[in-house]
C-alpha atoms as a PDB file:
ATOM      1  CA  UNK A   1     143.619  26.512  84.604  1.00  0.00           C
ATOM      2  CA  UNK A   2     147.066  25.935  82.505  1.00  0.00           C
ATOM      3  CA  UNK A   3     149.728  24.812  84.655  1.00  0.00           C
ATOM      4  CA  UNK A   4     151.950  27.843  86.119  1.00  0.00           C
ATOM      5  CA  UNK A   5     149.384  30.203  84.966  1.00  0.00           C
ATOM      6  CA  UNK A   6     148.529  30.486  89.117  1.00  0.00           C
ATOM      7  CA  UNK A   7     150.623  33.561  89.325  1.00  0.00           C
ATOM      8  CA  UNK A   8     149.906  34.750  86.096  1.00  0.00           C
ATOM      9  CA  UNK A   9     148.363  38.552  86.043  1.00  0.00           C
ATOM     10  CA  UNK A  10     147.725  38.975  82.532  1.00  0.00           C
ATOM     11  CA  UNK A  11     144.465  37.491  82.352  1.00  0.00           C
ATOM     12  CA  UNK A  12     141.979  37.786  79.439  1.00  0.00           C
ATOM     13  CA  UNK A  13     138.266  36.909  78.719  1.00  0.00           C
ATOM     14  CA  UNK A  14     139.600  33.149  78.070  1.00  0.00           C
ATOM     15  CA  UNK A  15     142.175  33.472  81.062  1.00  0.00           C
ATOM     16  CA  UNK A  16     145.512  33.802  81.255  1.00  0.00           C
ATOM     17  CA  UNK A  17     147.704  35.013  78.327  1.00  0.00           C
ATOM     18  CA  UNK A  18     151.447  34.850  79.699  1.00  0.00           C
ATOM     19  CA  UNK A  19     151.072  31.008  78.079  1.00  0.00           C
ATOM     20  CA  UNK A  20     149.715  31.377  74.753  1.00  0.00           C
ATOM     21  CA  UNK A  21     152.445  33.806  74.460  1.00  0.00           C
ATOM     22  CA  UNK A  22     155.477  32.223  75.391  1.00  0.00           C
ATOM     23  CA  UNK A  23     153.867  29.141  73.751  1.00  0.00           C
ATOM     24  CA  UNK A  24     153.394  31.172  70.400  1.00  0.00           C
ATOM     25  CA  UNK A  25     156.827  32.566  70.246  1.00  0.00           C
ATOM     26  CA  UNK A  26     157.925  28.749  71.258  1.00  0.00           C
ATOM     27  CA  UNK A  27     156.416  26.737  68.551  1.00  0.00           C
ATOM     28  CA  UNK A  28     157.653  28.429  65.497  1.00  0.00           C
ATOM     29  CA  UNK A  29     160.993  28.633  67.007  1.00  0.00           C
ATOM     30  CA  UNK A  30     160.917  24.401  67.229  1.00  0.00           C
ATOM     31  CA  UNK A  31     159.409  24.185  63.757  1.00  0.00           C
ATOM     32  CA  UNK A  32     160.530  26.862  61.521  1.00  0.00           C
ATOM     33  CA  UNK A  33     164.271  26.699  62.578  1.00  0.00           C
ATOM     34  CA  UNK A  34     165.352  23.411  64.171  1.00  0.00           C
ATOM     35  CA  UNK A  35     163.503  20.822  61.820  1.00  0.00           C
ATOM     36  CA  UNK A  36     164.728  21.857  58.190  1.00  0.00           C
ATOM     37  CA  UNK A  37     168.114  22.148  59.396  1.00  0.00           C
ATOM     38  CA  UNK A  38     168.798  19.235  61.309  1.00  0.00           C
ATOM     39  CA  UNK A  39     168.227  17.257  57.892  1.00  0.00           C
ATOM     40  CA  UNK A  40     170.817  18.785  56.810  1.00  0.00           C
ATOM     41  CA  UNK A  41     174.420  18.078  56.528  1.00  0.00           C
ATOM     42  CA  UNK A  42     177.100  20.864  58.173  1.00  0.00           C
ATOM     43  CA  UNK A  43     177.359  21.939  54.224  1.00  0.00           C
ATOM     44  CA  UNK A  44     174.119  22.548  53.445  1.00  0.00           C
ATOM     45  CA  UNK A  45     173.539  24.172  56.851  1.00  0.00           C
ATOM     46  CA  UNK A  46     176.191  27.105  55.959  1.00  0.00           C
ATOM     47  CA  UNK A  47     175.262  26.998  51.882  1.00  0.00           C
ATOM     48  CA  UNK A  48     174.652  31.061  51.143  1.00  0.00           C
ATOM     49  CA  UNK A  49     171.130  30.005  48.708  1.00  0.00           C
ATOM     50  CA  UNK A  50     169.017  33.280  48.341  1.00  0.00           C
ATOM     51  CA  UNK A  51     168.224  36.877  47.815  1.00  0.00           C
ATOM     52  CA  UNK A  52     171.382  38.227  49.813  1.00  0.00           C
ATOM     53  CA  UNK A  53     174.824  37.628  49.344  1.00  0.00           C
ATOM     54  CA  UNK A  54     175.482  36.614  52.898  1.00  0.00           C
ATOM     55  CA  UNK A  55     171.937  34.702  53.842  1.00  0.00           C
ATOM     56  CA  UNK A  56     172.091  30.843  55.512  1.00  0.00           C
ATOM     57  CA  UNK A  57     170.570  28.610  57.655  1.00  0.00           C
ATOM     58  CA  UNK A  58     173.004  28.873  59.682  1.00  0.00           C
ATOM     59  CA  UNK A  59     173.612  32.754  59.570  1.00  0.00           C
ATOM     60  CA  UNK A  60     170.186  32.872  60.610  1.00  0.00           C
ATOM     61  CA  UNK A  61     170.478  30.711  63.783  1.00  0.00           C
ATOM     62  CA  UNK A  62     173.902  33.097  64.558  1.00  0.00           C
ATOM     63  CA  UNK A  63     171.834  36.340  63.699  1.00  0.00           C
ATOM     64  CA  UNK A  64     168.594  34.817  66.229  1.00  0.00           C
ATOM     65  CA  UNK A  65     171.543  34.120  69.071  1.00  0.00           C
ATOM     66  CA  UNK A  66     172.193  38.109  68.425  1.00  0.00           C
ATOM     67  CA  UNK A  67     168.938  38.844  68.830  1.00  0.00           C
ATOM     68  CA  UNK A  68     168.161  37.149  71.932  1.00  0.00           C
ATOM     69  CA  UNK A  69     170.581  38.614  73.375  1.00  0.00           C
ATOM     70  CA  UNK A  70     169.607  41.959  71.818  1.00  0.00           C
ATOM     71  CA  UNK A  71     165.933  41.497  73.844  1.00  0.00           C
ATOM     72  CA  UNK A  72     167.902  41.058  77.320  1.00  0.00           C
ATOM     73  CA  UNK A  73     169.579  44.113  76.847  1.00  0.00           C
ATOM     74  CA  UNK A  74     166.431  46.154  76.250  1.00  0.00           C
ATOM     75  CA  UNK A  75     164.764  44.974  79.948  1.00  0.00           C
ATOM     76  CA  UNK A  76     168.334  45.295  81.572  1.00  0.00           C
ATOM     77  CA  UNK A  77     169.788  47.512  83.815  1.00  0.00           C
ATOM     78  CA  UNK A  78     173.448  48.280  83.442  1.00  0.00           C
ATOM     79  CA  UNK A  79     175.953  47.479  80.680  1.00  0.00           C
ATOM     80  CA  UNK A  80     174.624  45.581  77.910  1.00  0.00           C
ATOM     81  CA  UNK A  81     175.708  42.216  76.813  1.00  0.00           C
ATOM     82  CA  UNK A  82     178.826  42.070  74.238  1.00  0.00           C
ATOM     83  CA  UNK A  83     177.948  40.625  70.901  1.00  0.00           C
ATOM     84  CA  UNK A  84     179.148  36.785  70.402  1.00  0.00           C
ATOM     85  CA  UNK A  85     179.939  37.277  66.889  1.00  0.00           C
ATOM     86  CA  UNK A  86     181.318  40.523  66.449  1.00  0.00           C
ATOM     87  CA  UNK A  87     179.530  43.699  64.984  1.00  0.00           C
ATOM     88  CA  UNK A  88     177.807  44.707  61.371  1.00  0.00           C
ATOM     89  CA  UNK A  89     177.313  40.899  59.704  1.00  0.00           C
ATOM     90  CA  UNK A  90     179.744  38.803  61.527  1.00  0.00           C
ATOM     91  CA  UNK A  91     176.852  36.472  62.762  1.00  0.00           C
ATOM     92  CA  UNK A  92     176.355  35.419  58.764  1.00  0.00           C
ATOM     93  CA  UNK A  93     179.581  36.271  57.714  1.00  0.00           C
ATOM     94  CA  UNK A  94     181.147  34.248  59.876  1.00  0.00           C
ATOM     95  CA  UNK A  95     178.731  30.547  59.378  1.00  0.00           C
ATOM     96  CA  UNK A  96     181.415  28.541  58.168  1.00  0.00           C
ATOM     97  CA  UNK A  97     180.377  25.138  57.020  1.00  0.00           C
ATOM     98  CA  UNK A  98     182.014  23.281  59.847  1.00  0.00           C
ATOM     99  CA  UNK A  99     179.731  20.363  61.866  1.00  0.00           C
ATOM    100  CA  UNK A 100     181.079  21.975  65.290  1.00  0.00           C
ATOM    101  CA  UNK A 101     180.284  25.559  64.016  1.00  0.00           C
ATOM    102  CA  UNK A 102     176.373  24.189  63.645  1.00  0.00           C
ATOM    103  CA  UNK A 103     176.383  22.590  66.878  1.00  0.00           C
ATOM    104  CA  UNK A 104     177.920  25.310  68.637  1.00  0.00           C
ATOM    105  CA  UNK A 105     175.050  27.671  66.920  1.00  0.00           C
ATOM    106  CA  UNK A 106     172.664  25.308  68.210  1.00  0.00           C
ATOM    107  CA  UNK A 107     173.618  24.977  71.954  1.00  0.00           C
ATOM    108  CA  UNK A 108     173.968  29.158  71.763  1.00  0.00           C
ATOM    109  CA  UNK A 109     170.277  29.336  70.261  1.00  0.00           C
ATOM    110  CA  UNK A 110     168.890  27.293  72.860  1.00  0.00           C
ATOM    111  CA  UNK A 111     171.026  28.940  75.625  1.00  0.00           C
ATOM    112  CA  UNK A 112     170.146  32.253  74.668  1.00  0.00           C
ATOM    113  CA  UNK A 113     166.520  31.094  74.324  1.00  0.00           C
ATOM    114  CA  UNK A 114     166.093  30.421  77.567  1.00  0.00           C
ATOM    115  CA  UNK A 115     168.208  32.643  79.290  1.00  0.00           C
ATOM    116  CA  UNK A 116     165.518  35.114  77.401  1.00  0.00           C
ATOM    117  CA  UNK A 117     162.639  33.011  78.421  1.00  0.00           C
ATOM    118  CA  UNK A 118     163.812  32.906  82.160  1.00  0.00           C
ATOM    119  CA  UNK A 119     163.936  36.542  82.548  1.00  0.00           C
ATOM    120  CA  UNK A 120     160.530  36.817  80.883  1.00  0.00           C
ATOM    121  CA  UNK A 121     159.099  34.512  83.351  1.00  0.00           C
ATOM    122  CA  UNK A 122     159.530  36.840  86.033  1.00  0.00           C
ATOM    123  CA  UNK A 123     157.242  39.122  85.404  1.00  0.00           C
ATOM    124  CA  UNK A 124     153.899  38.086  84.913  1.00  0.00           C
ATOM    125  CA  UNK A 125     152.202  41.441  84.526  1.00  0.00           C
ATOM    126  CA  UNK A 126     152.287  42.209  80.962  1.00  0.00           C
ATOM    127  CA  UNK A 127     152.206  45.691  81.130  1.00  0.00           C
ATOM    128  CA  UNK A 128     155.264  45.872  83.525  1.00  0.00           C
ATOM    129  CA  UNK A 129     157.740  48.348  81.706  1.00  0.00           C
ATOM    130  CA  UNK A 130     161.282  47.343  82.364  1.00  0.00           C
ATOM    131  CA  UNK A 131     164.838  48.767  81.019  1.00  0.00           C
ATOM    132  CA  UNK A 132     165.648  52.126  80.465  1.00  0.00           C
ATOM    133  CA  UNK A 133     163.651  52.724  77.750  1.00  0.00           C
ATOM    134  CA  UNK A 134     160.761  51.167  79.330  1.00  0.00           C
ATOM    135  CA  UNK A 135     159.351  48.281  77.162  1.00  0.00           C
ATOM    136  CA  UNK A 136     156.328  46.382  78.276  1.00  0.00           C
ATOM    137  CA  UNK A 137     156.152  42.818  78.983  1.00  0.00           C
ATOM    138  CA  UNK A 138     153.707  42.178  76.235  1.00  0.00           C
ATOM    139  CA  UNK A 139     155.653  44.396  73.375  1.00  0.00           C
ATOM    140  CA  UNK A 140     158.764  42.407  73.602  1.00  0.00           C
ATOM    141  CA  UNK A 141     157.263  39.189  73.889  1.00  0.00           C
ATOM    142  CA  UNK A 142     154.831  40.108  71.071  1.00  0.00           C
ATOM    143  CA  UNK A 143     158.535  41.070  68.837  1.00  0.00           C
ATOM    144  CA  UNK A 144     159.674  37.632  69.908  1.00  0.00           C
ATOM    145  CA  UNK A 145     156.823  36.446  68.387  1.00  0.00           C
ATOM    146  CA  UNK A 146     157.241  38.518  65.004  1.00  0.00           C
ATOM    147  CA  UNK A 147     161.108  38.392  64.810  1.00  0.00           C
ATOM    148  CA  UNK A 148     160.704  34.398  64.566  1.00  0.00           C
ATOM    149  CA  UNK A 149     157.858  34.250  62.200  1.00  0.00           C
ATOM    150  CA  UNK A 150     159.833  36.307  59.909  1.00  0.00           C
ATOM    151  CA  UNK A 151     163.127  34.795  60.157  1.00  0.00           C
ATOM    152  CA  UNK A 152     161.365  31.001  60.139  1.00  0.00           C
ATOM    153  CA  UNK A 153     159.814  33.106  56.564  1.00  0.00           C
ATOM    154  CA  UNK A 154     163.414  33.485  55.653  1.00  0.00           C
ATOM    155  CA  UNK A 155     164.522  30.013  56.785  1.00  0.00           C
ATOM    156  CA  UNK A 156     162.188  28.782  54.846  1.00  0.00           C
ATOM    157  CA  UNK A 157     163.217  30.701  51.476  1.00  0.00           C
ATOM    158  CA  UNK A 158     166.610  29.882  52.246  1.00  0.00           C
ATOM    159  CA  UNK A 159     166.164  25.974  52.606  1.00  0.00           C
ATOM    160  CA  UNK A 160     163.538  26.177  48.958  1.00  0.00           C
ATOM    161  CA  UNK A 161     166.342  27.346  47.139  1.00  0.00           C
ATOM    162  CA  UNK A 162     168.740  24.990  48.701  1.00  0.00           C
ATOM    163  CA  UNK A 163     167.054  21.505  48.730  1.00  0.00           C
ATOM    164  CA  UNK A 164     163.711  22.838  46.290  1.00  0.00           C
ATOM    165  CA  UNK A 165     161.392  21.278  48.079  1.00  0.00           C
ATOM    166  CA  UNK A 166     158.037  23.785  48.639  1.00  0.00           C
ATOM    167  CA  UNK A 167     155.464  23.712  51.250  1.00  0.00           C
ATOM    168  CA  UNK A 168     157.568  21.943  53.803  1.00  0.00           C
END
């Protein structure tokens, strides 16, 4: 048995899944987002490179604090959590290629992460439905899961047309 899977209700033919889970939606957040950026200078980080007129590393990291938050406020009760950014595009309009700015969008991330992951943790039966509009466990950590493999896609873009390097 993994460990902390003891309590774990969502079991399947190979045991539980509440780890490969949270592991999947882990492991592309570790690769896709932190390694290509931390190469980079505070410049590069905030460099607008593809597609959109408003699209950046950091943008992204801004727009997945956002989202995190976003996820919380589906499985709460009460008033939702105010936007750190502002509304429409301030999460990418607002990366400004400042050293502190990519820190601070760092320490948010990870904060935000976890505060996510914590409340996630609690409820070990995937088919719980929580908030008012009754999500299940399994749905929102499977959109964890699909939100970060797209926007690690886009990260990925955004850092070929940047640096050029493909396959990374």
């Amino acid at each position: 048995m993994l460990p902390g899977t003891a309590s774990c209700r969502c079991r399947g033919p190979q045991g539980p899944r509440c780890p490969l889970l949270r592991r999947l939606v882990q492991d592309p957040r570790r690769v896709g987002l932190y390694e290509p950026q931390r190469s980079f200078d505070e410049g590069l980080a905030a460099t607008v490179a593809c597609y959109r007129e408003h699209r950046s590393l950091l943008g992204l990291l801004r727009h997945l604090v956002e989202v995190e938050r976003d996820w919380r406020n589906w499985i709460r009760d009460g008033d939702p959590l105010p936007k750190l950014y502002g509304e429409g595009n301030a999460d990418f309009d607002g990366a400004v290629a400042e050293q502190a700015e990519v820190d601070a969008a760092y320490s948010a991330l990870e904060r935000e992460q976890a505060a996510t992951d914590a409340v996630l943790a609690e409820h070990s039966d995937l088919s719980e439905r929580l908030g008012k509009d009754g999500i299940a466990v399994r749905e929102l950590m499977v959109h964890r899961i699909e939100e970060y493999a797209r926007h690690c896609g886009h990260a990925d873009l955004v850092r070929e047309c940047i640096d050029g390097r493909v396959g990374q």
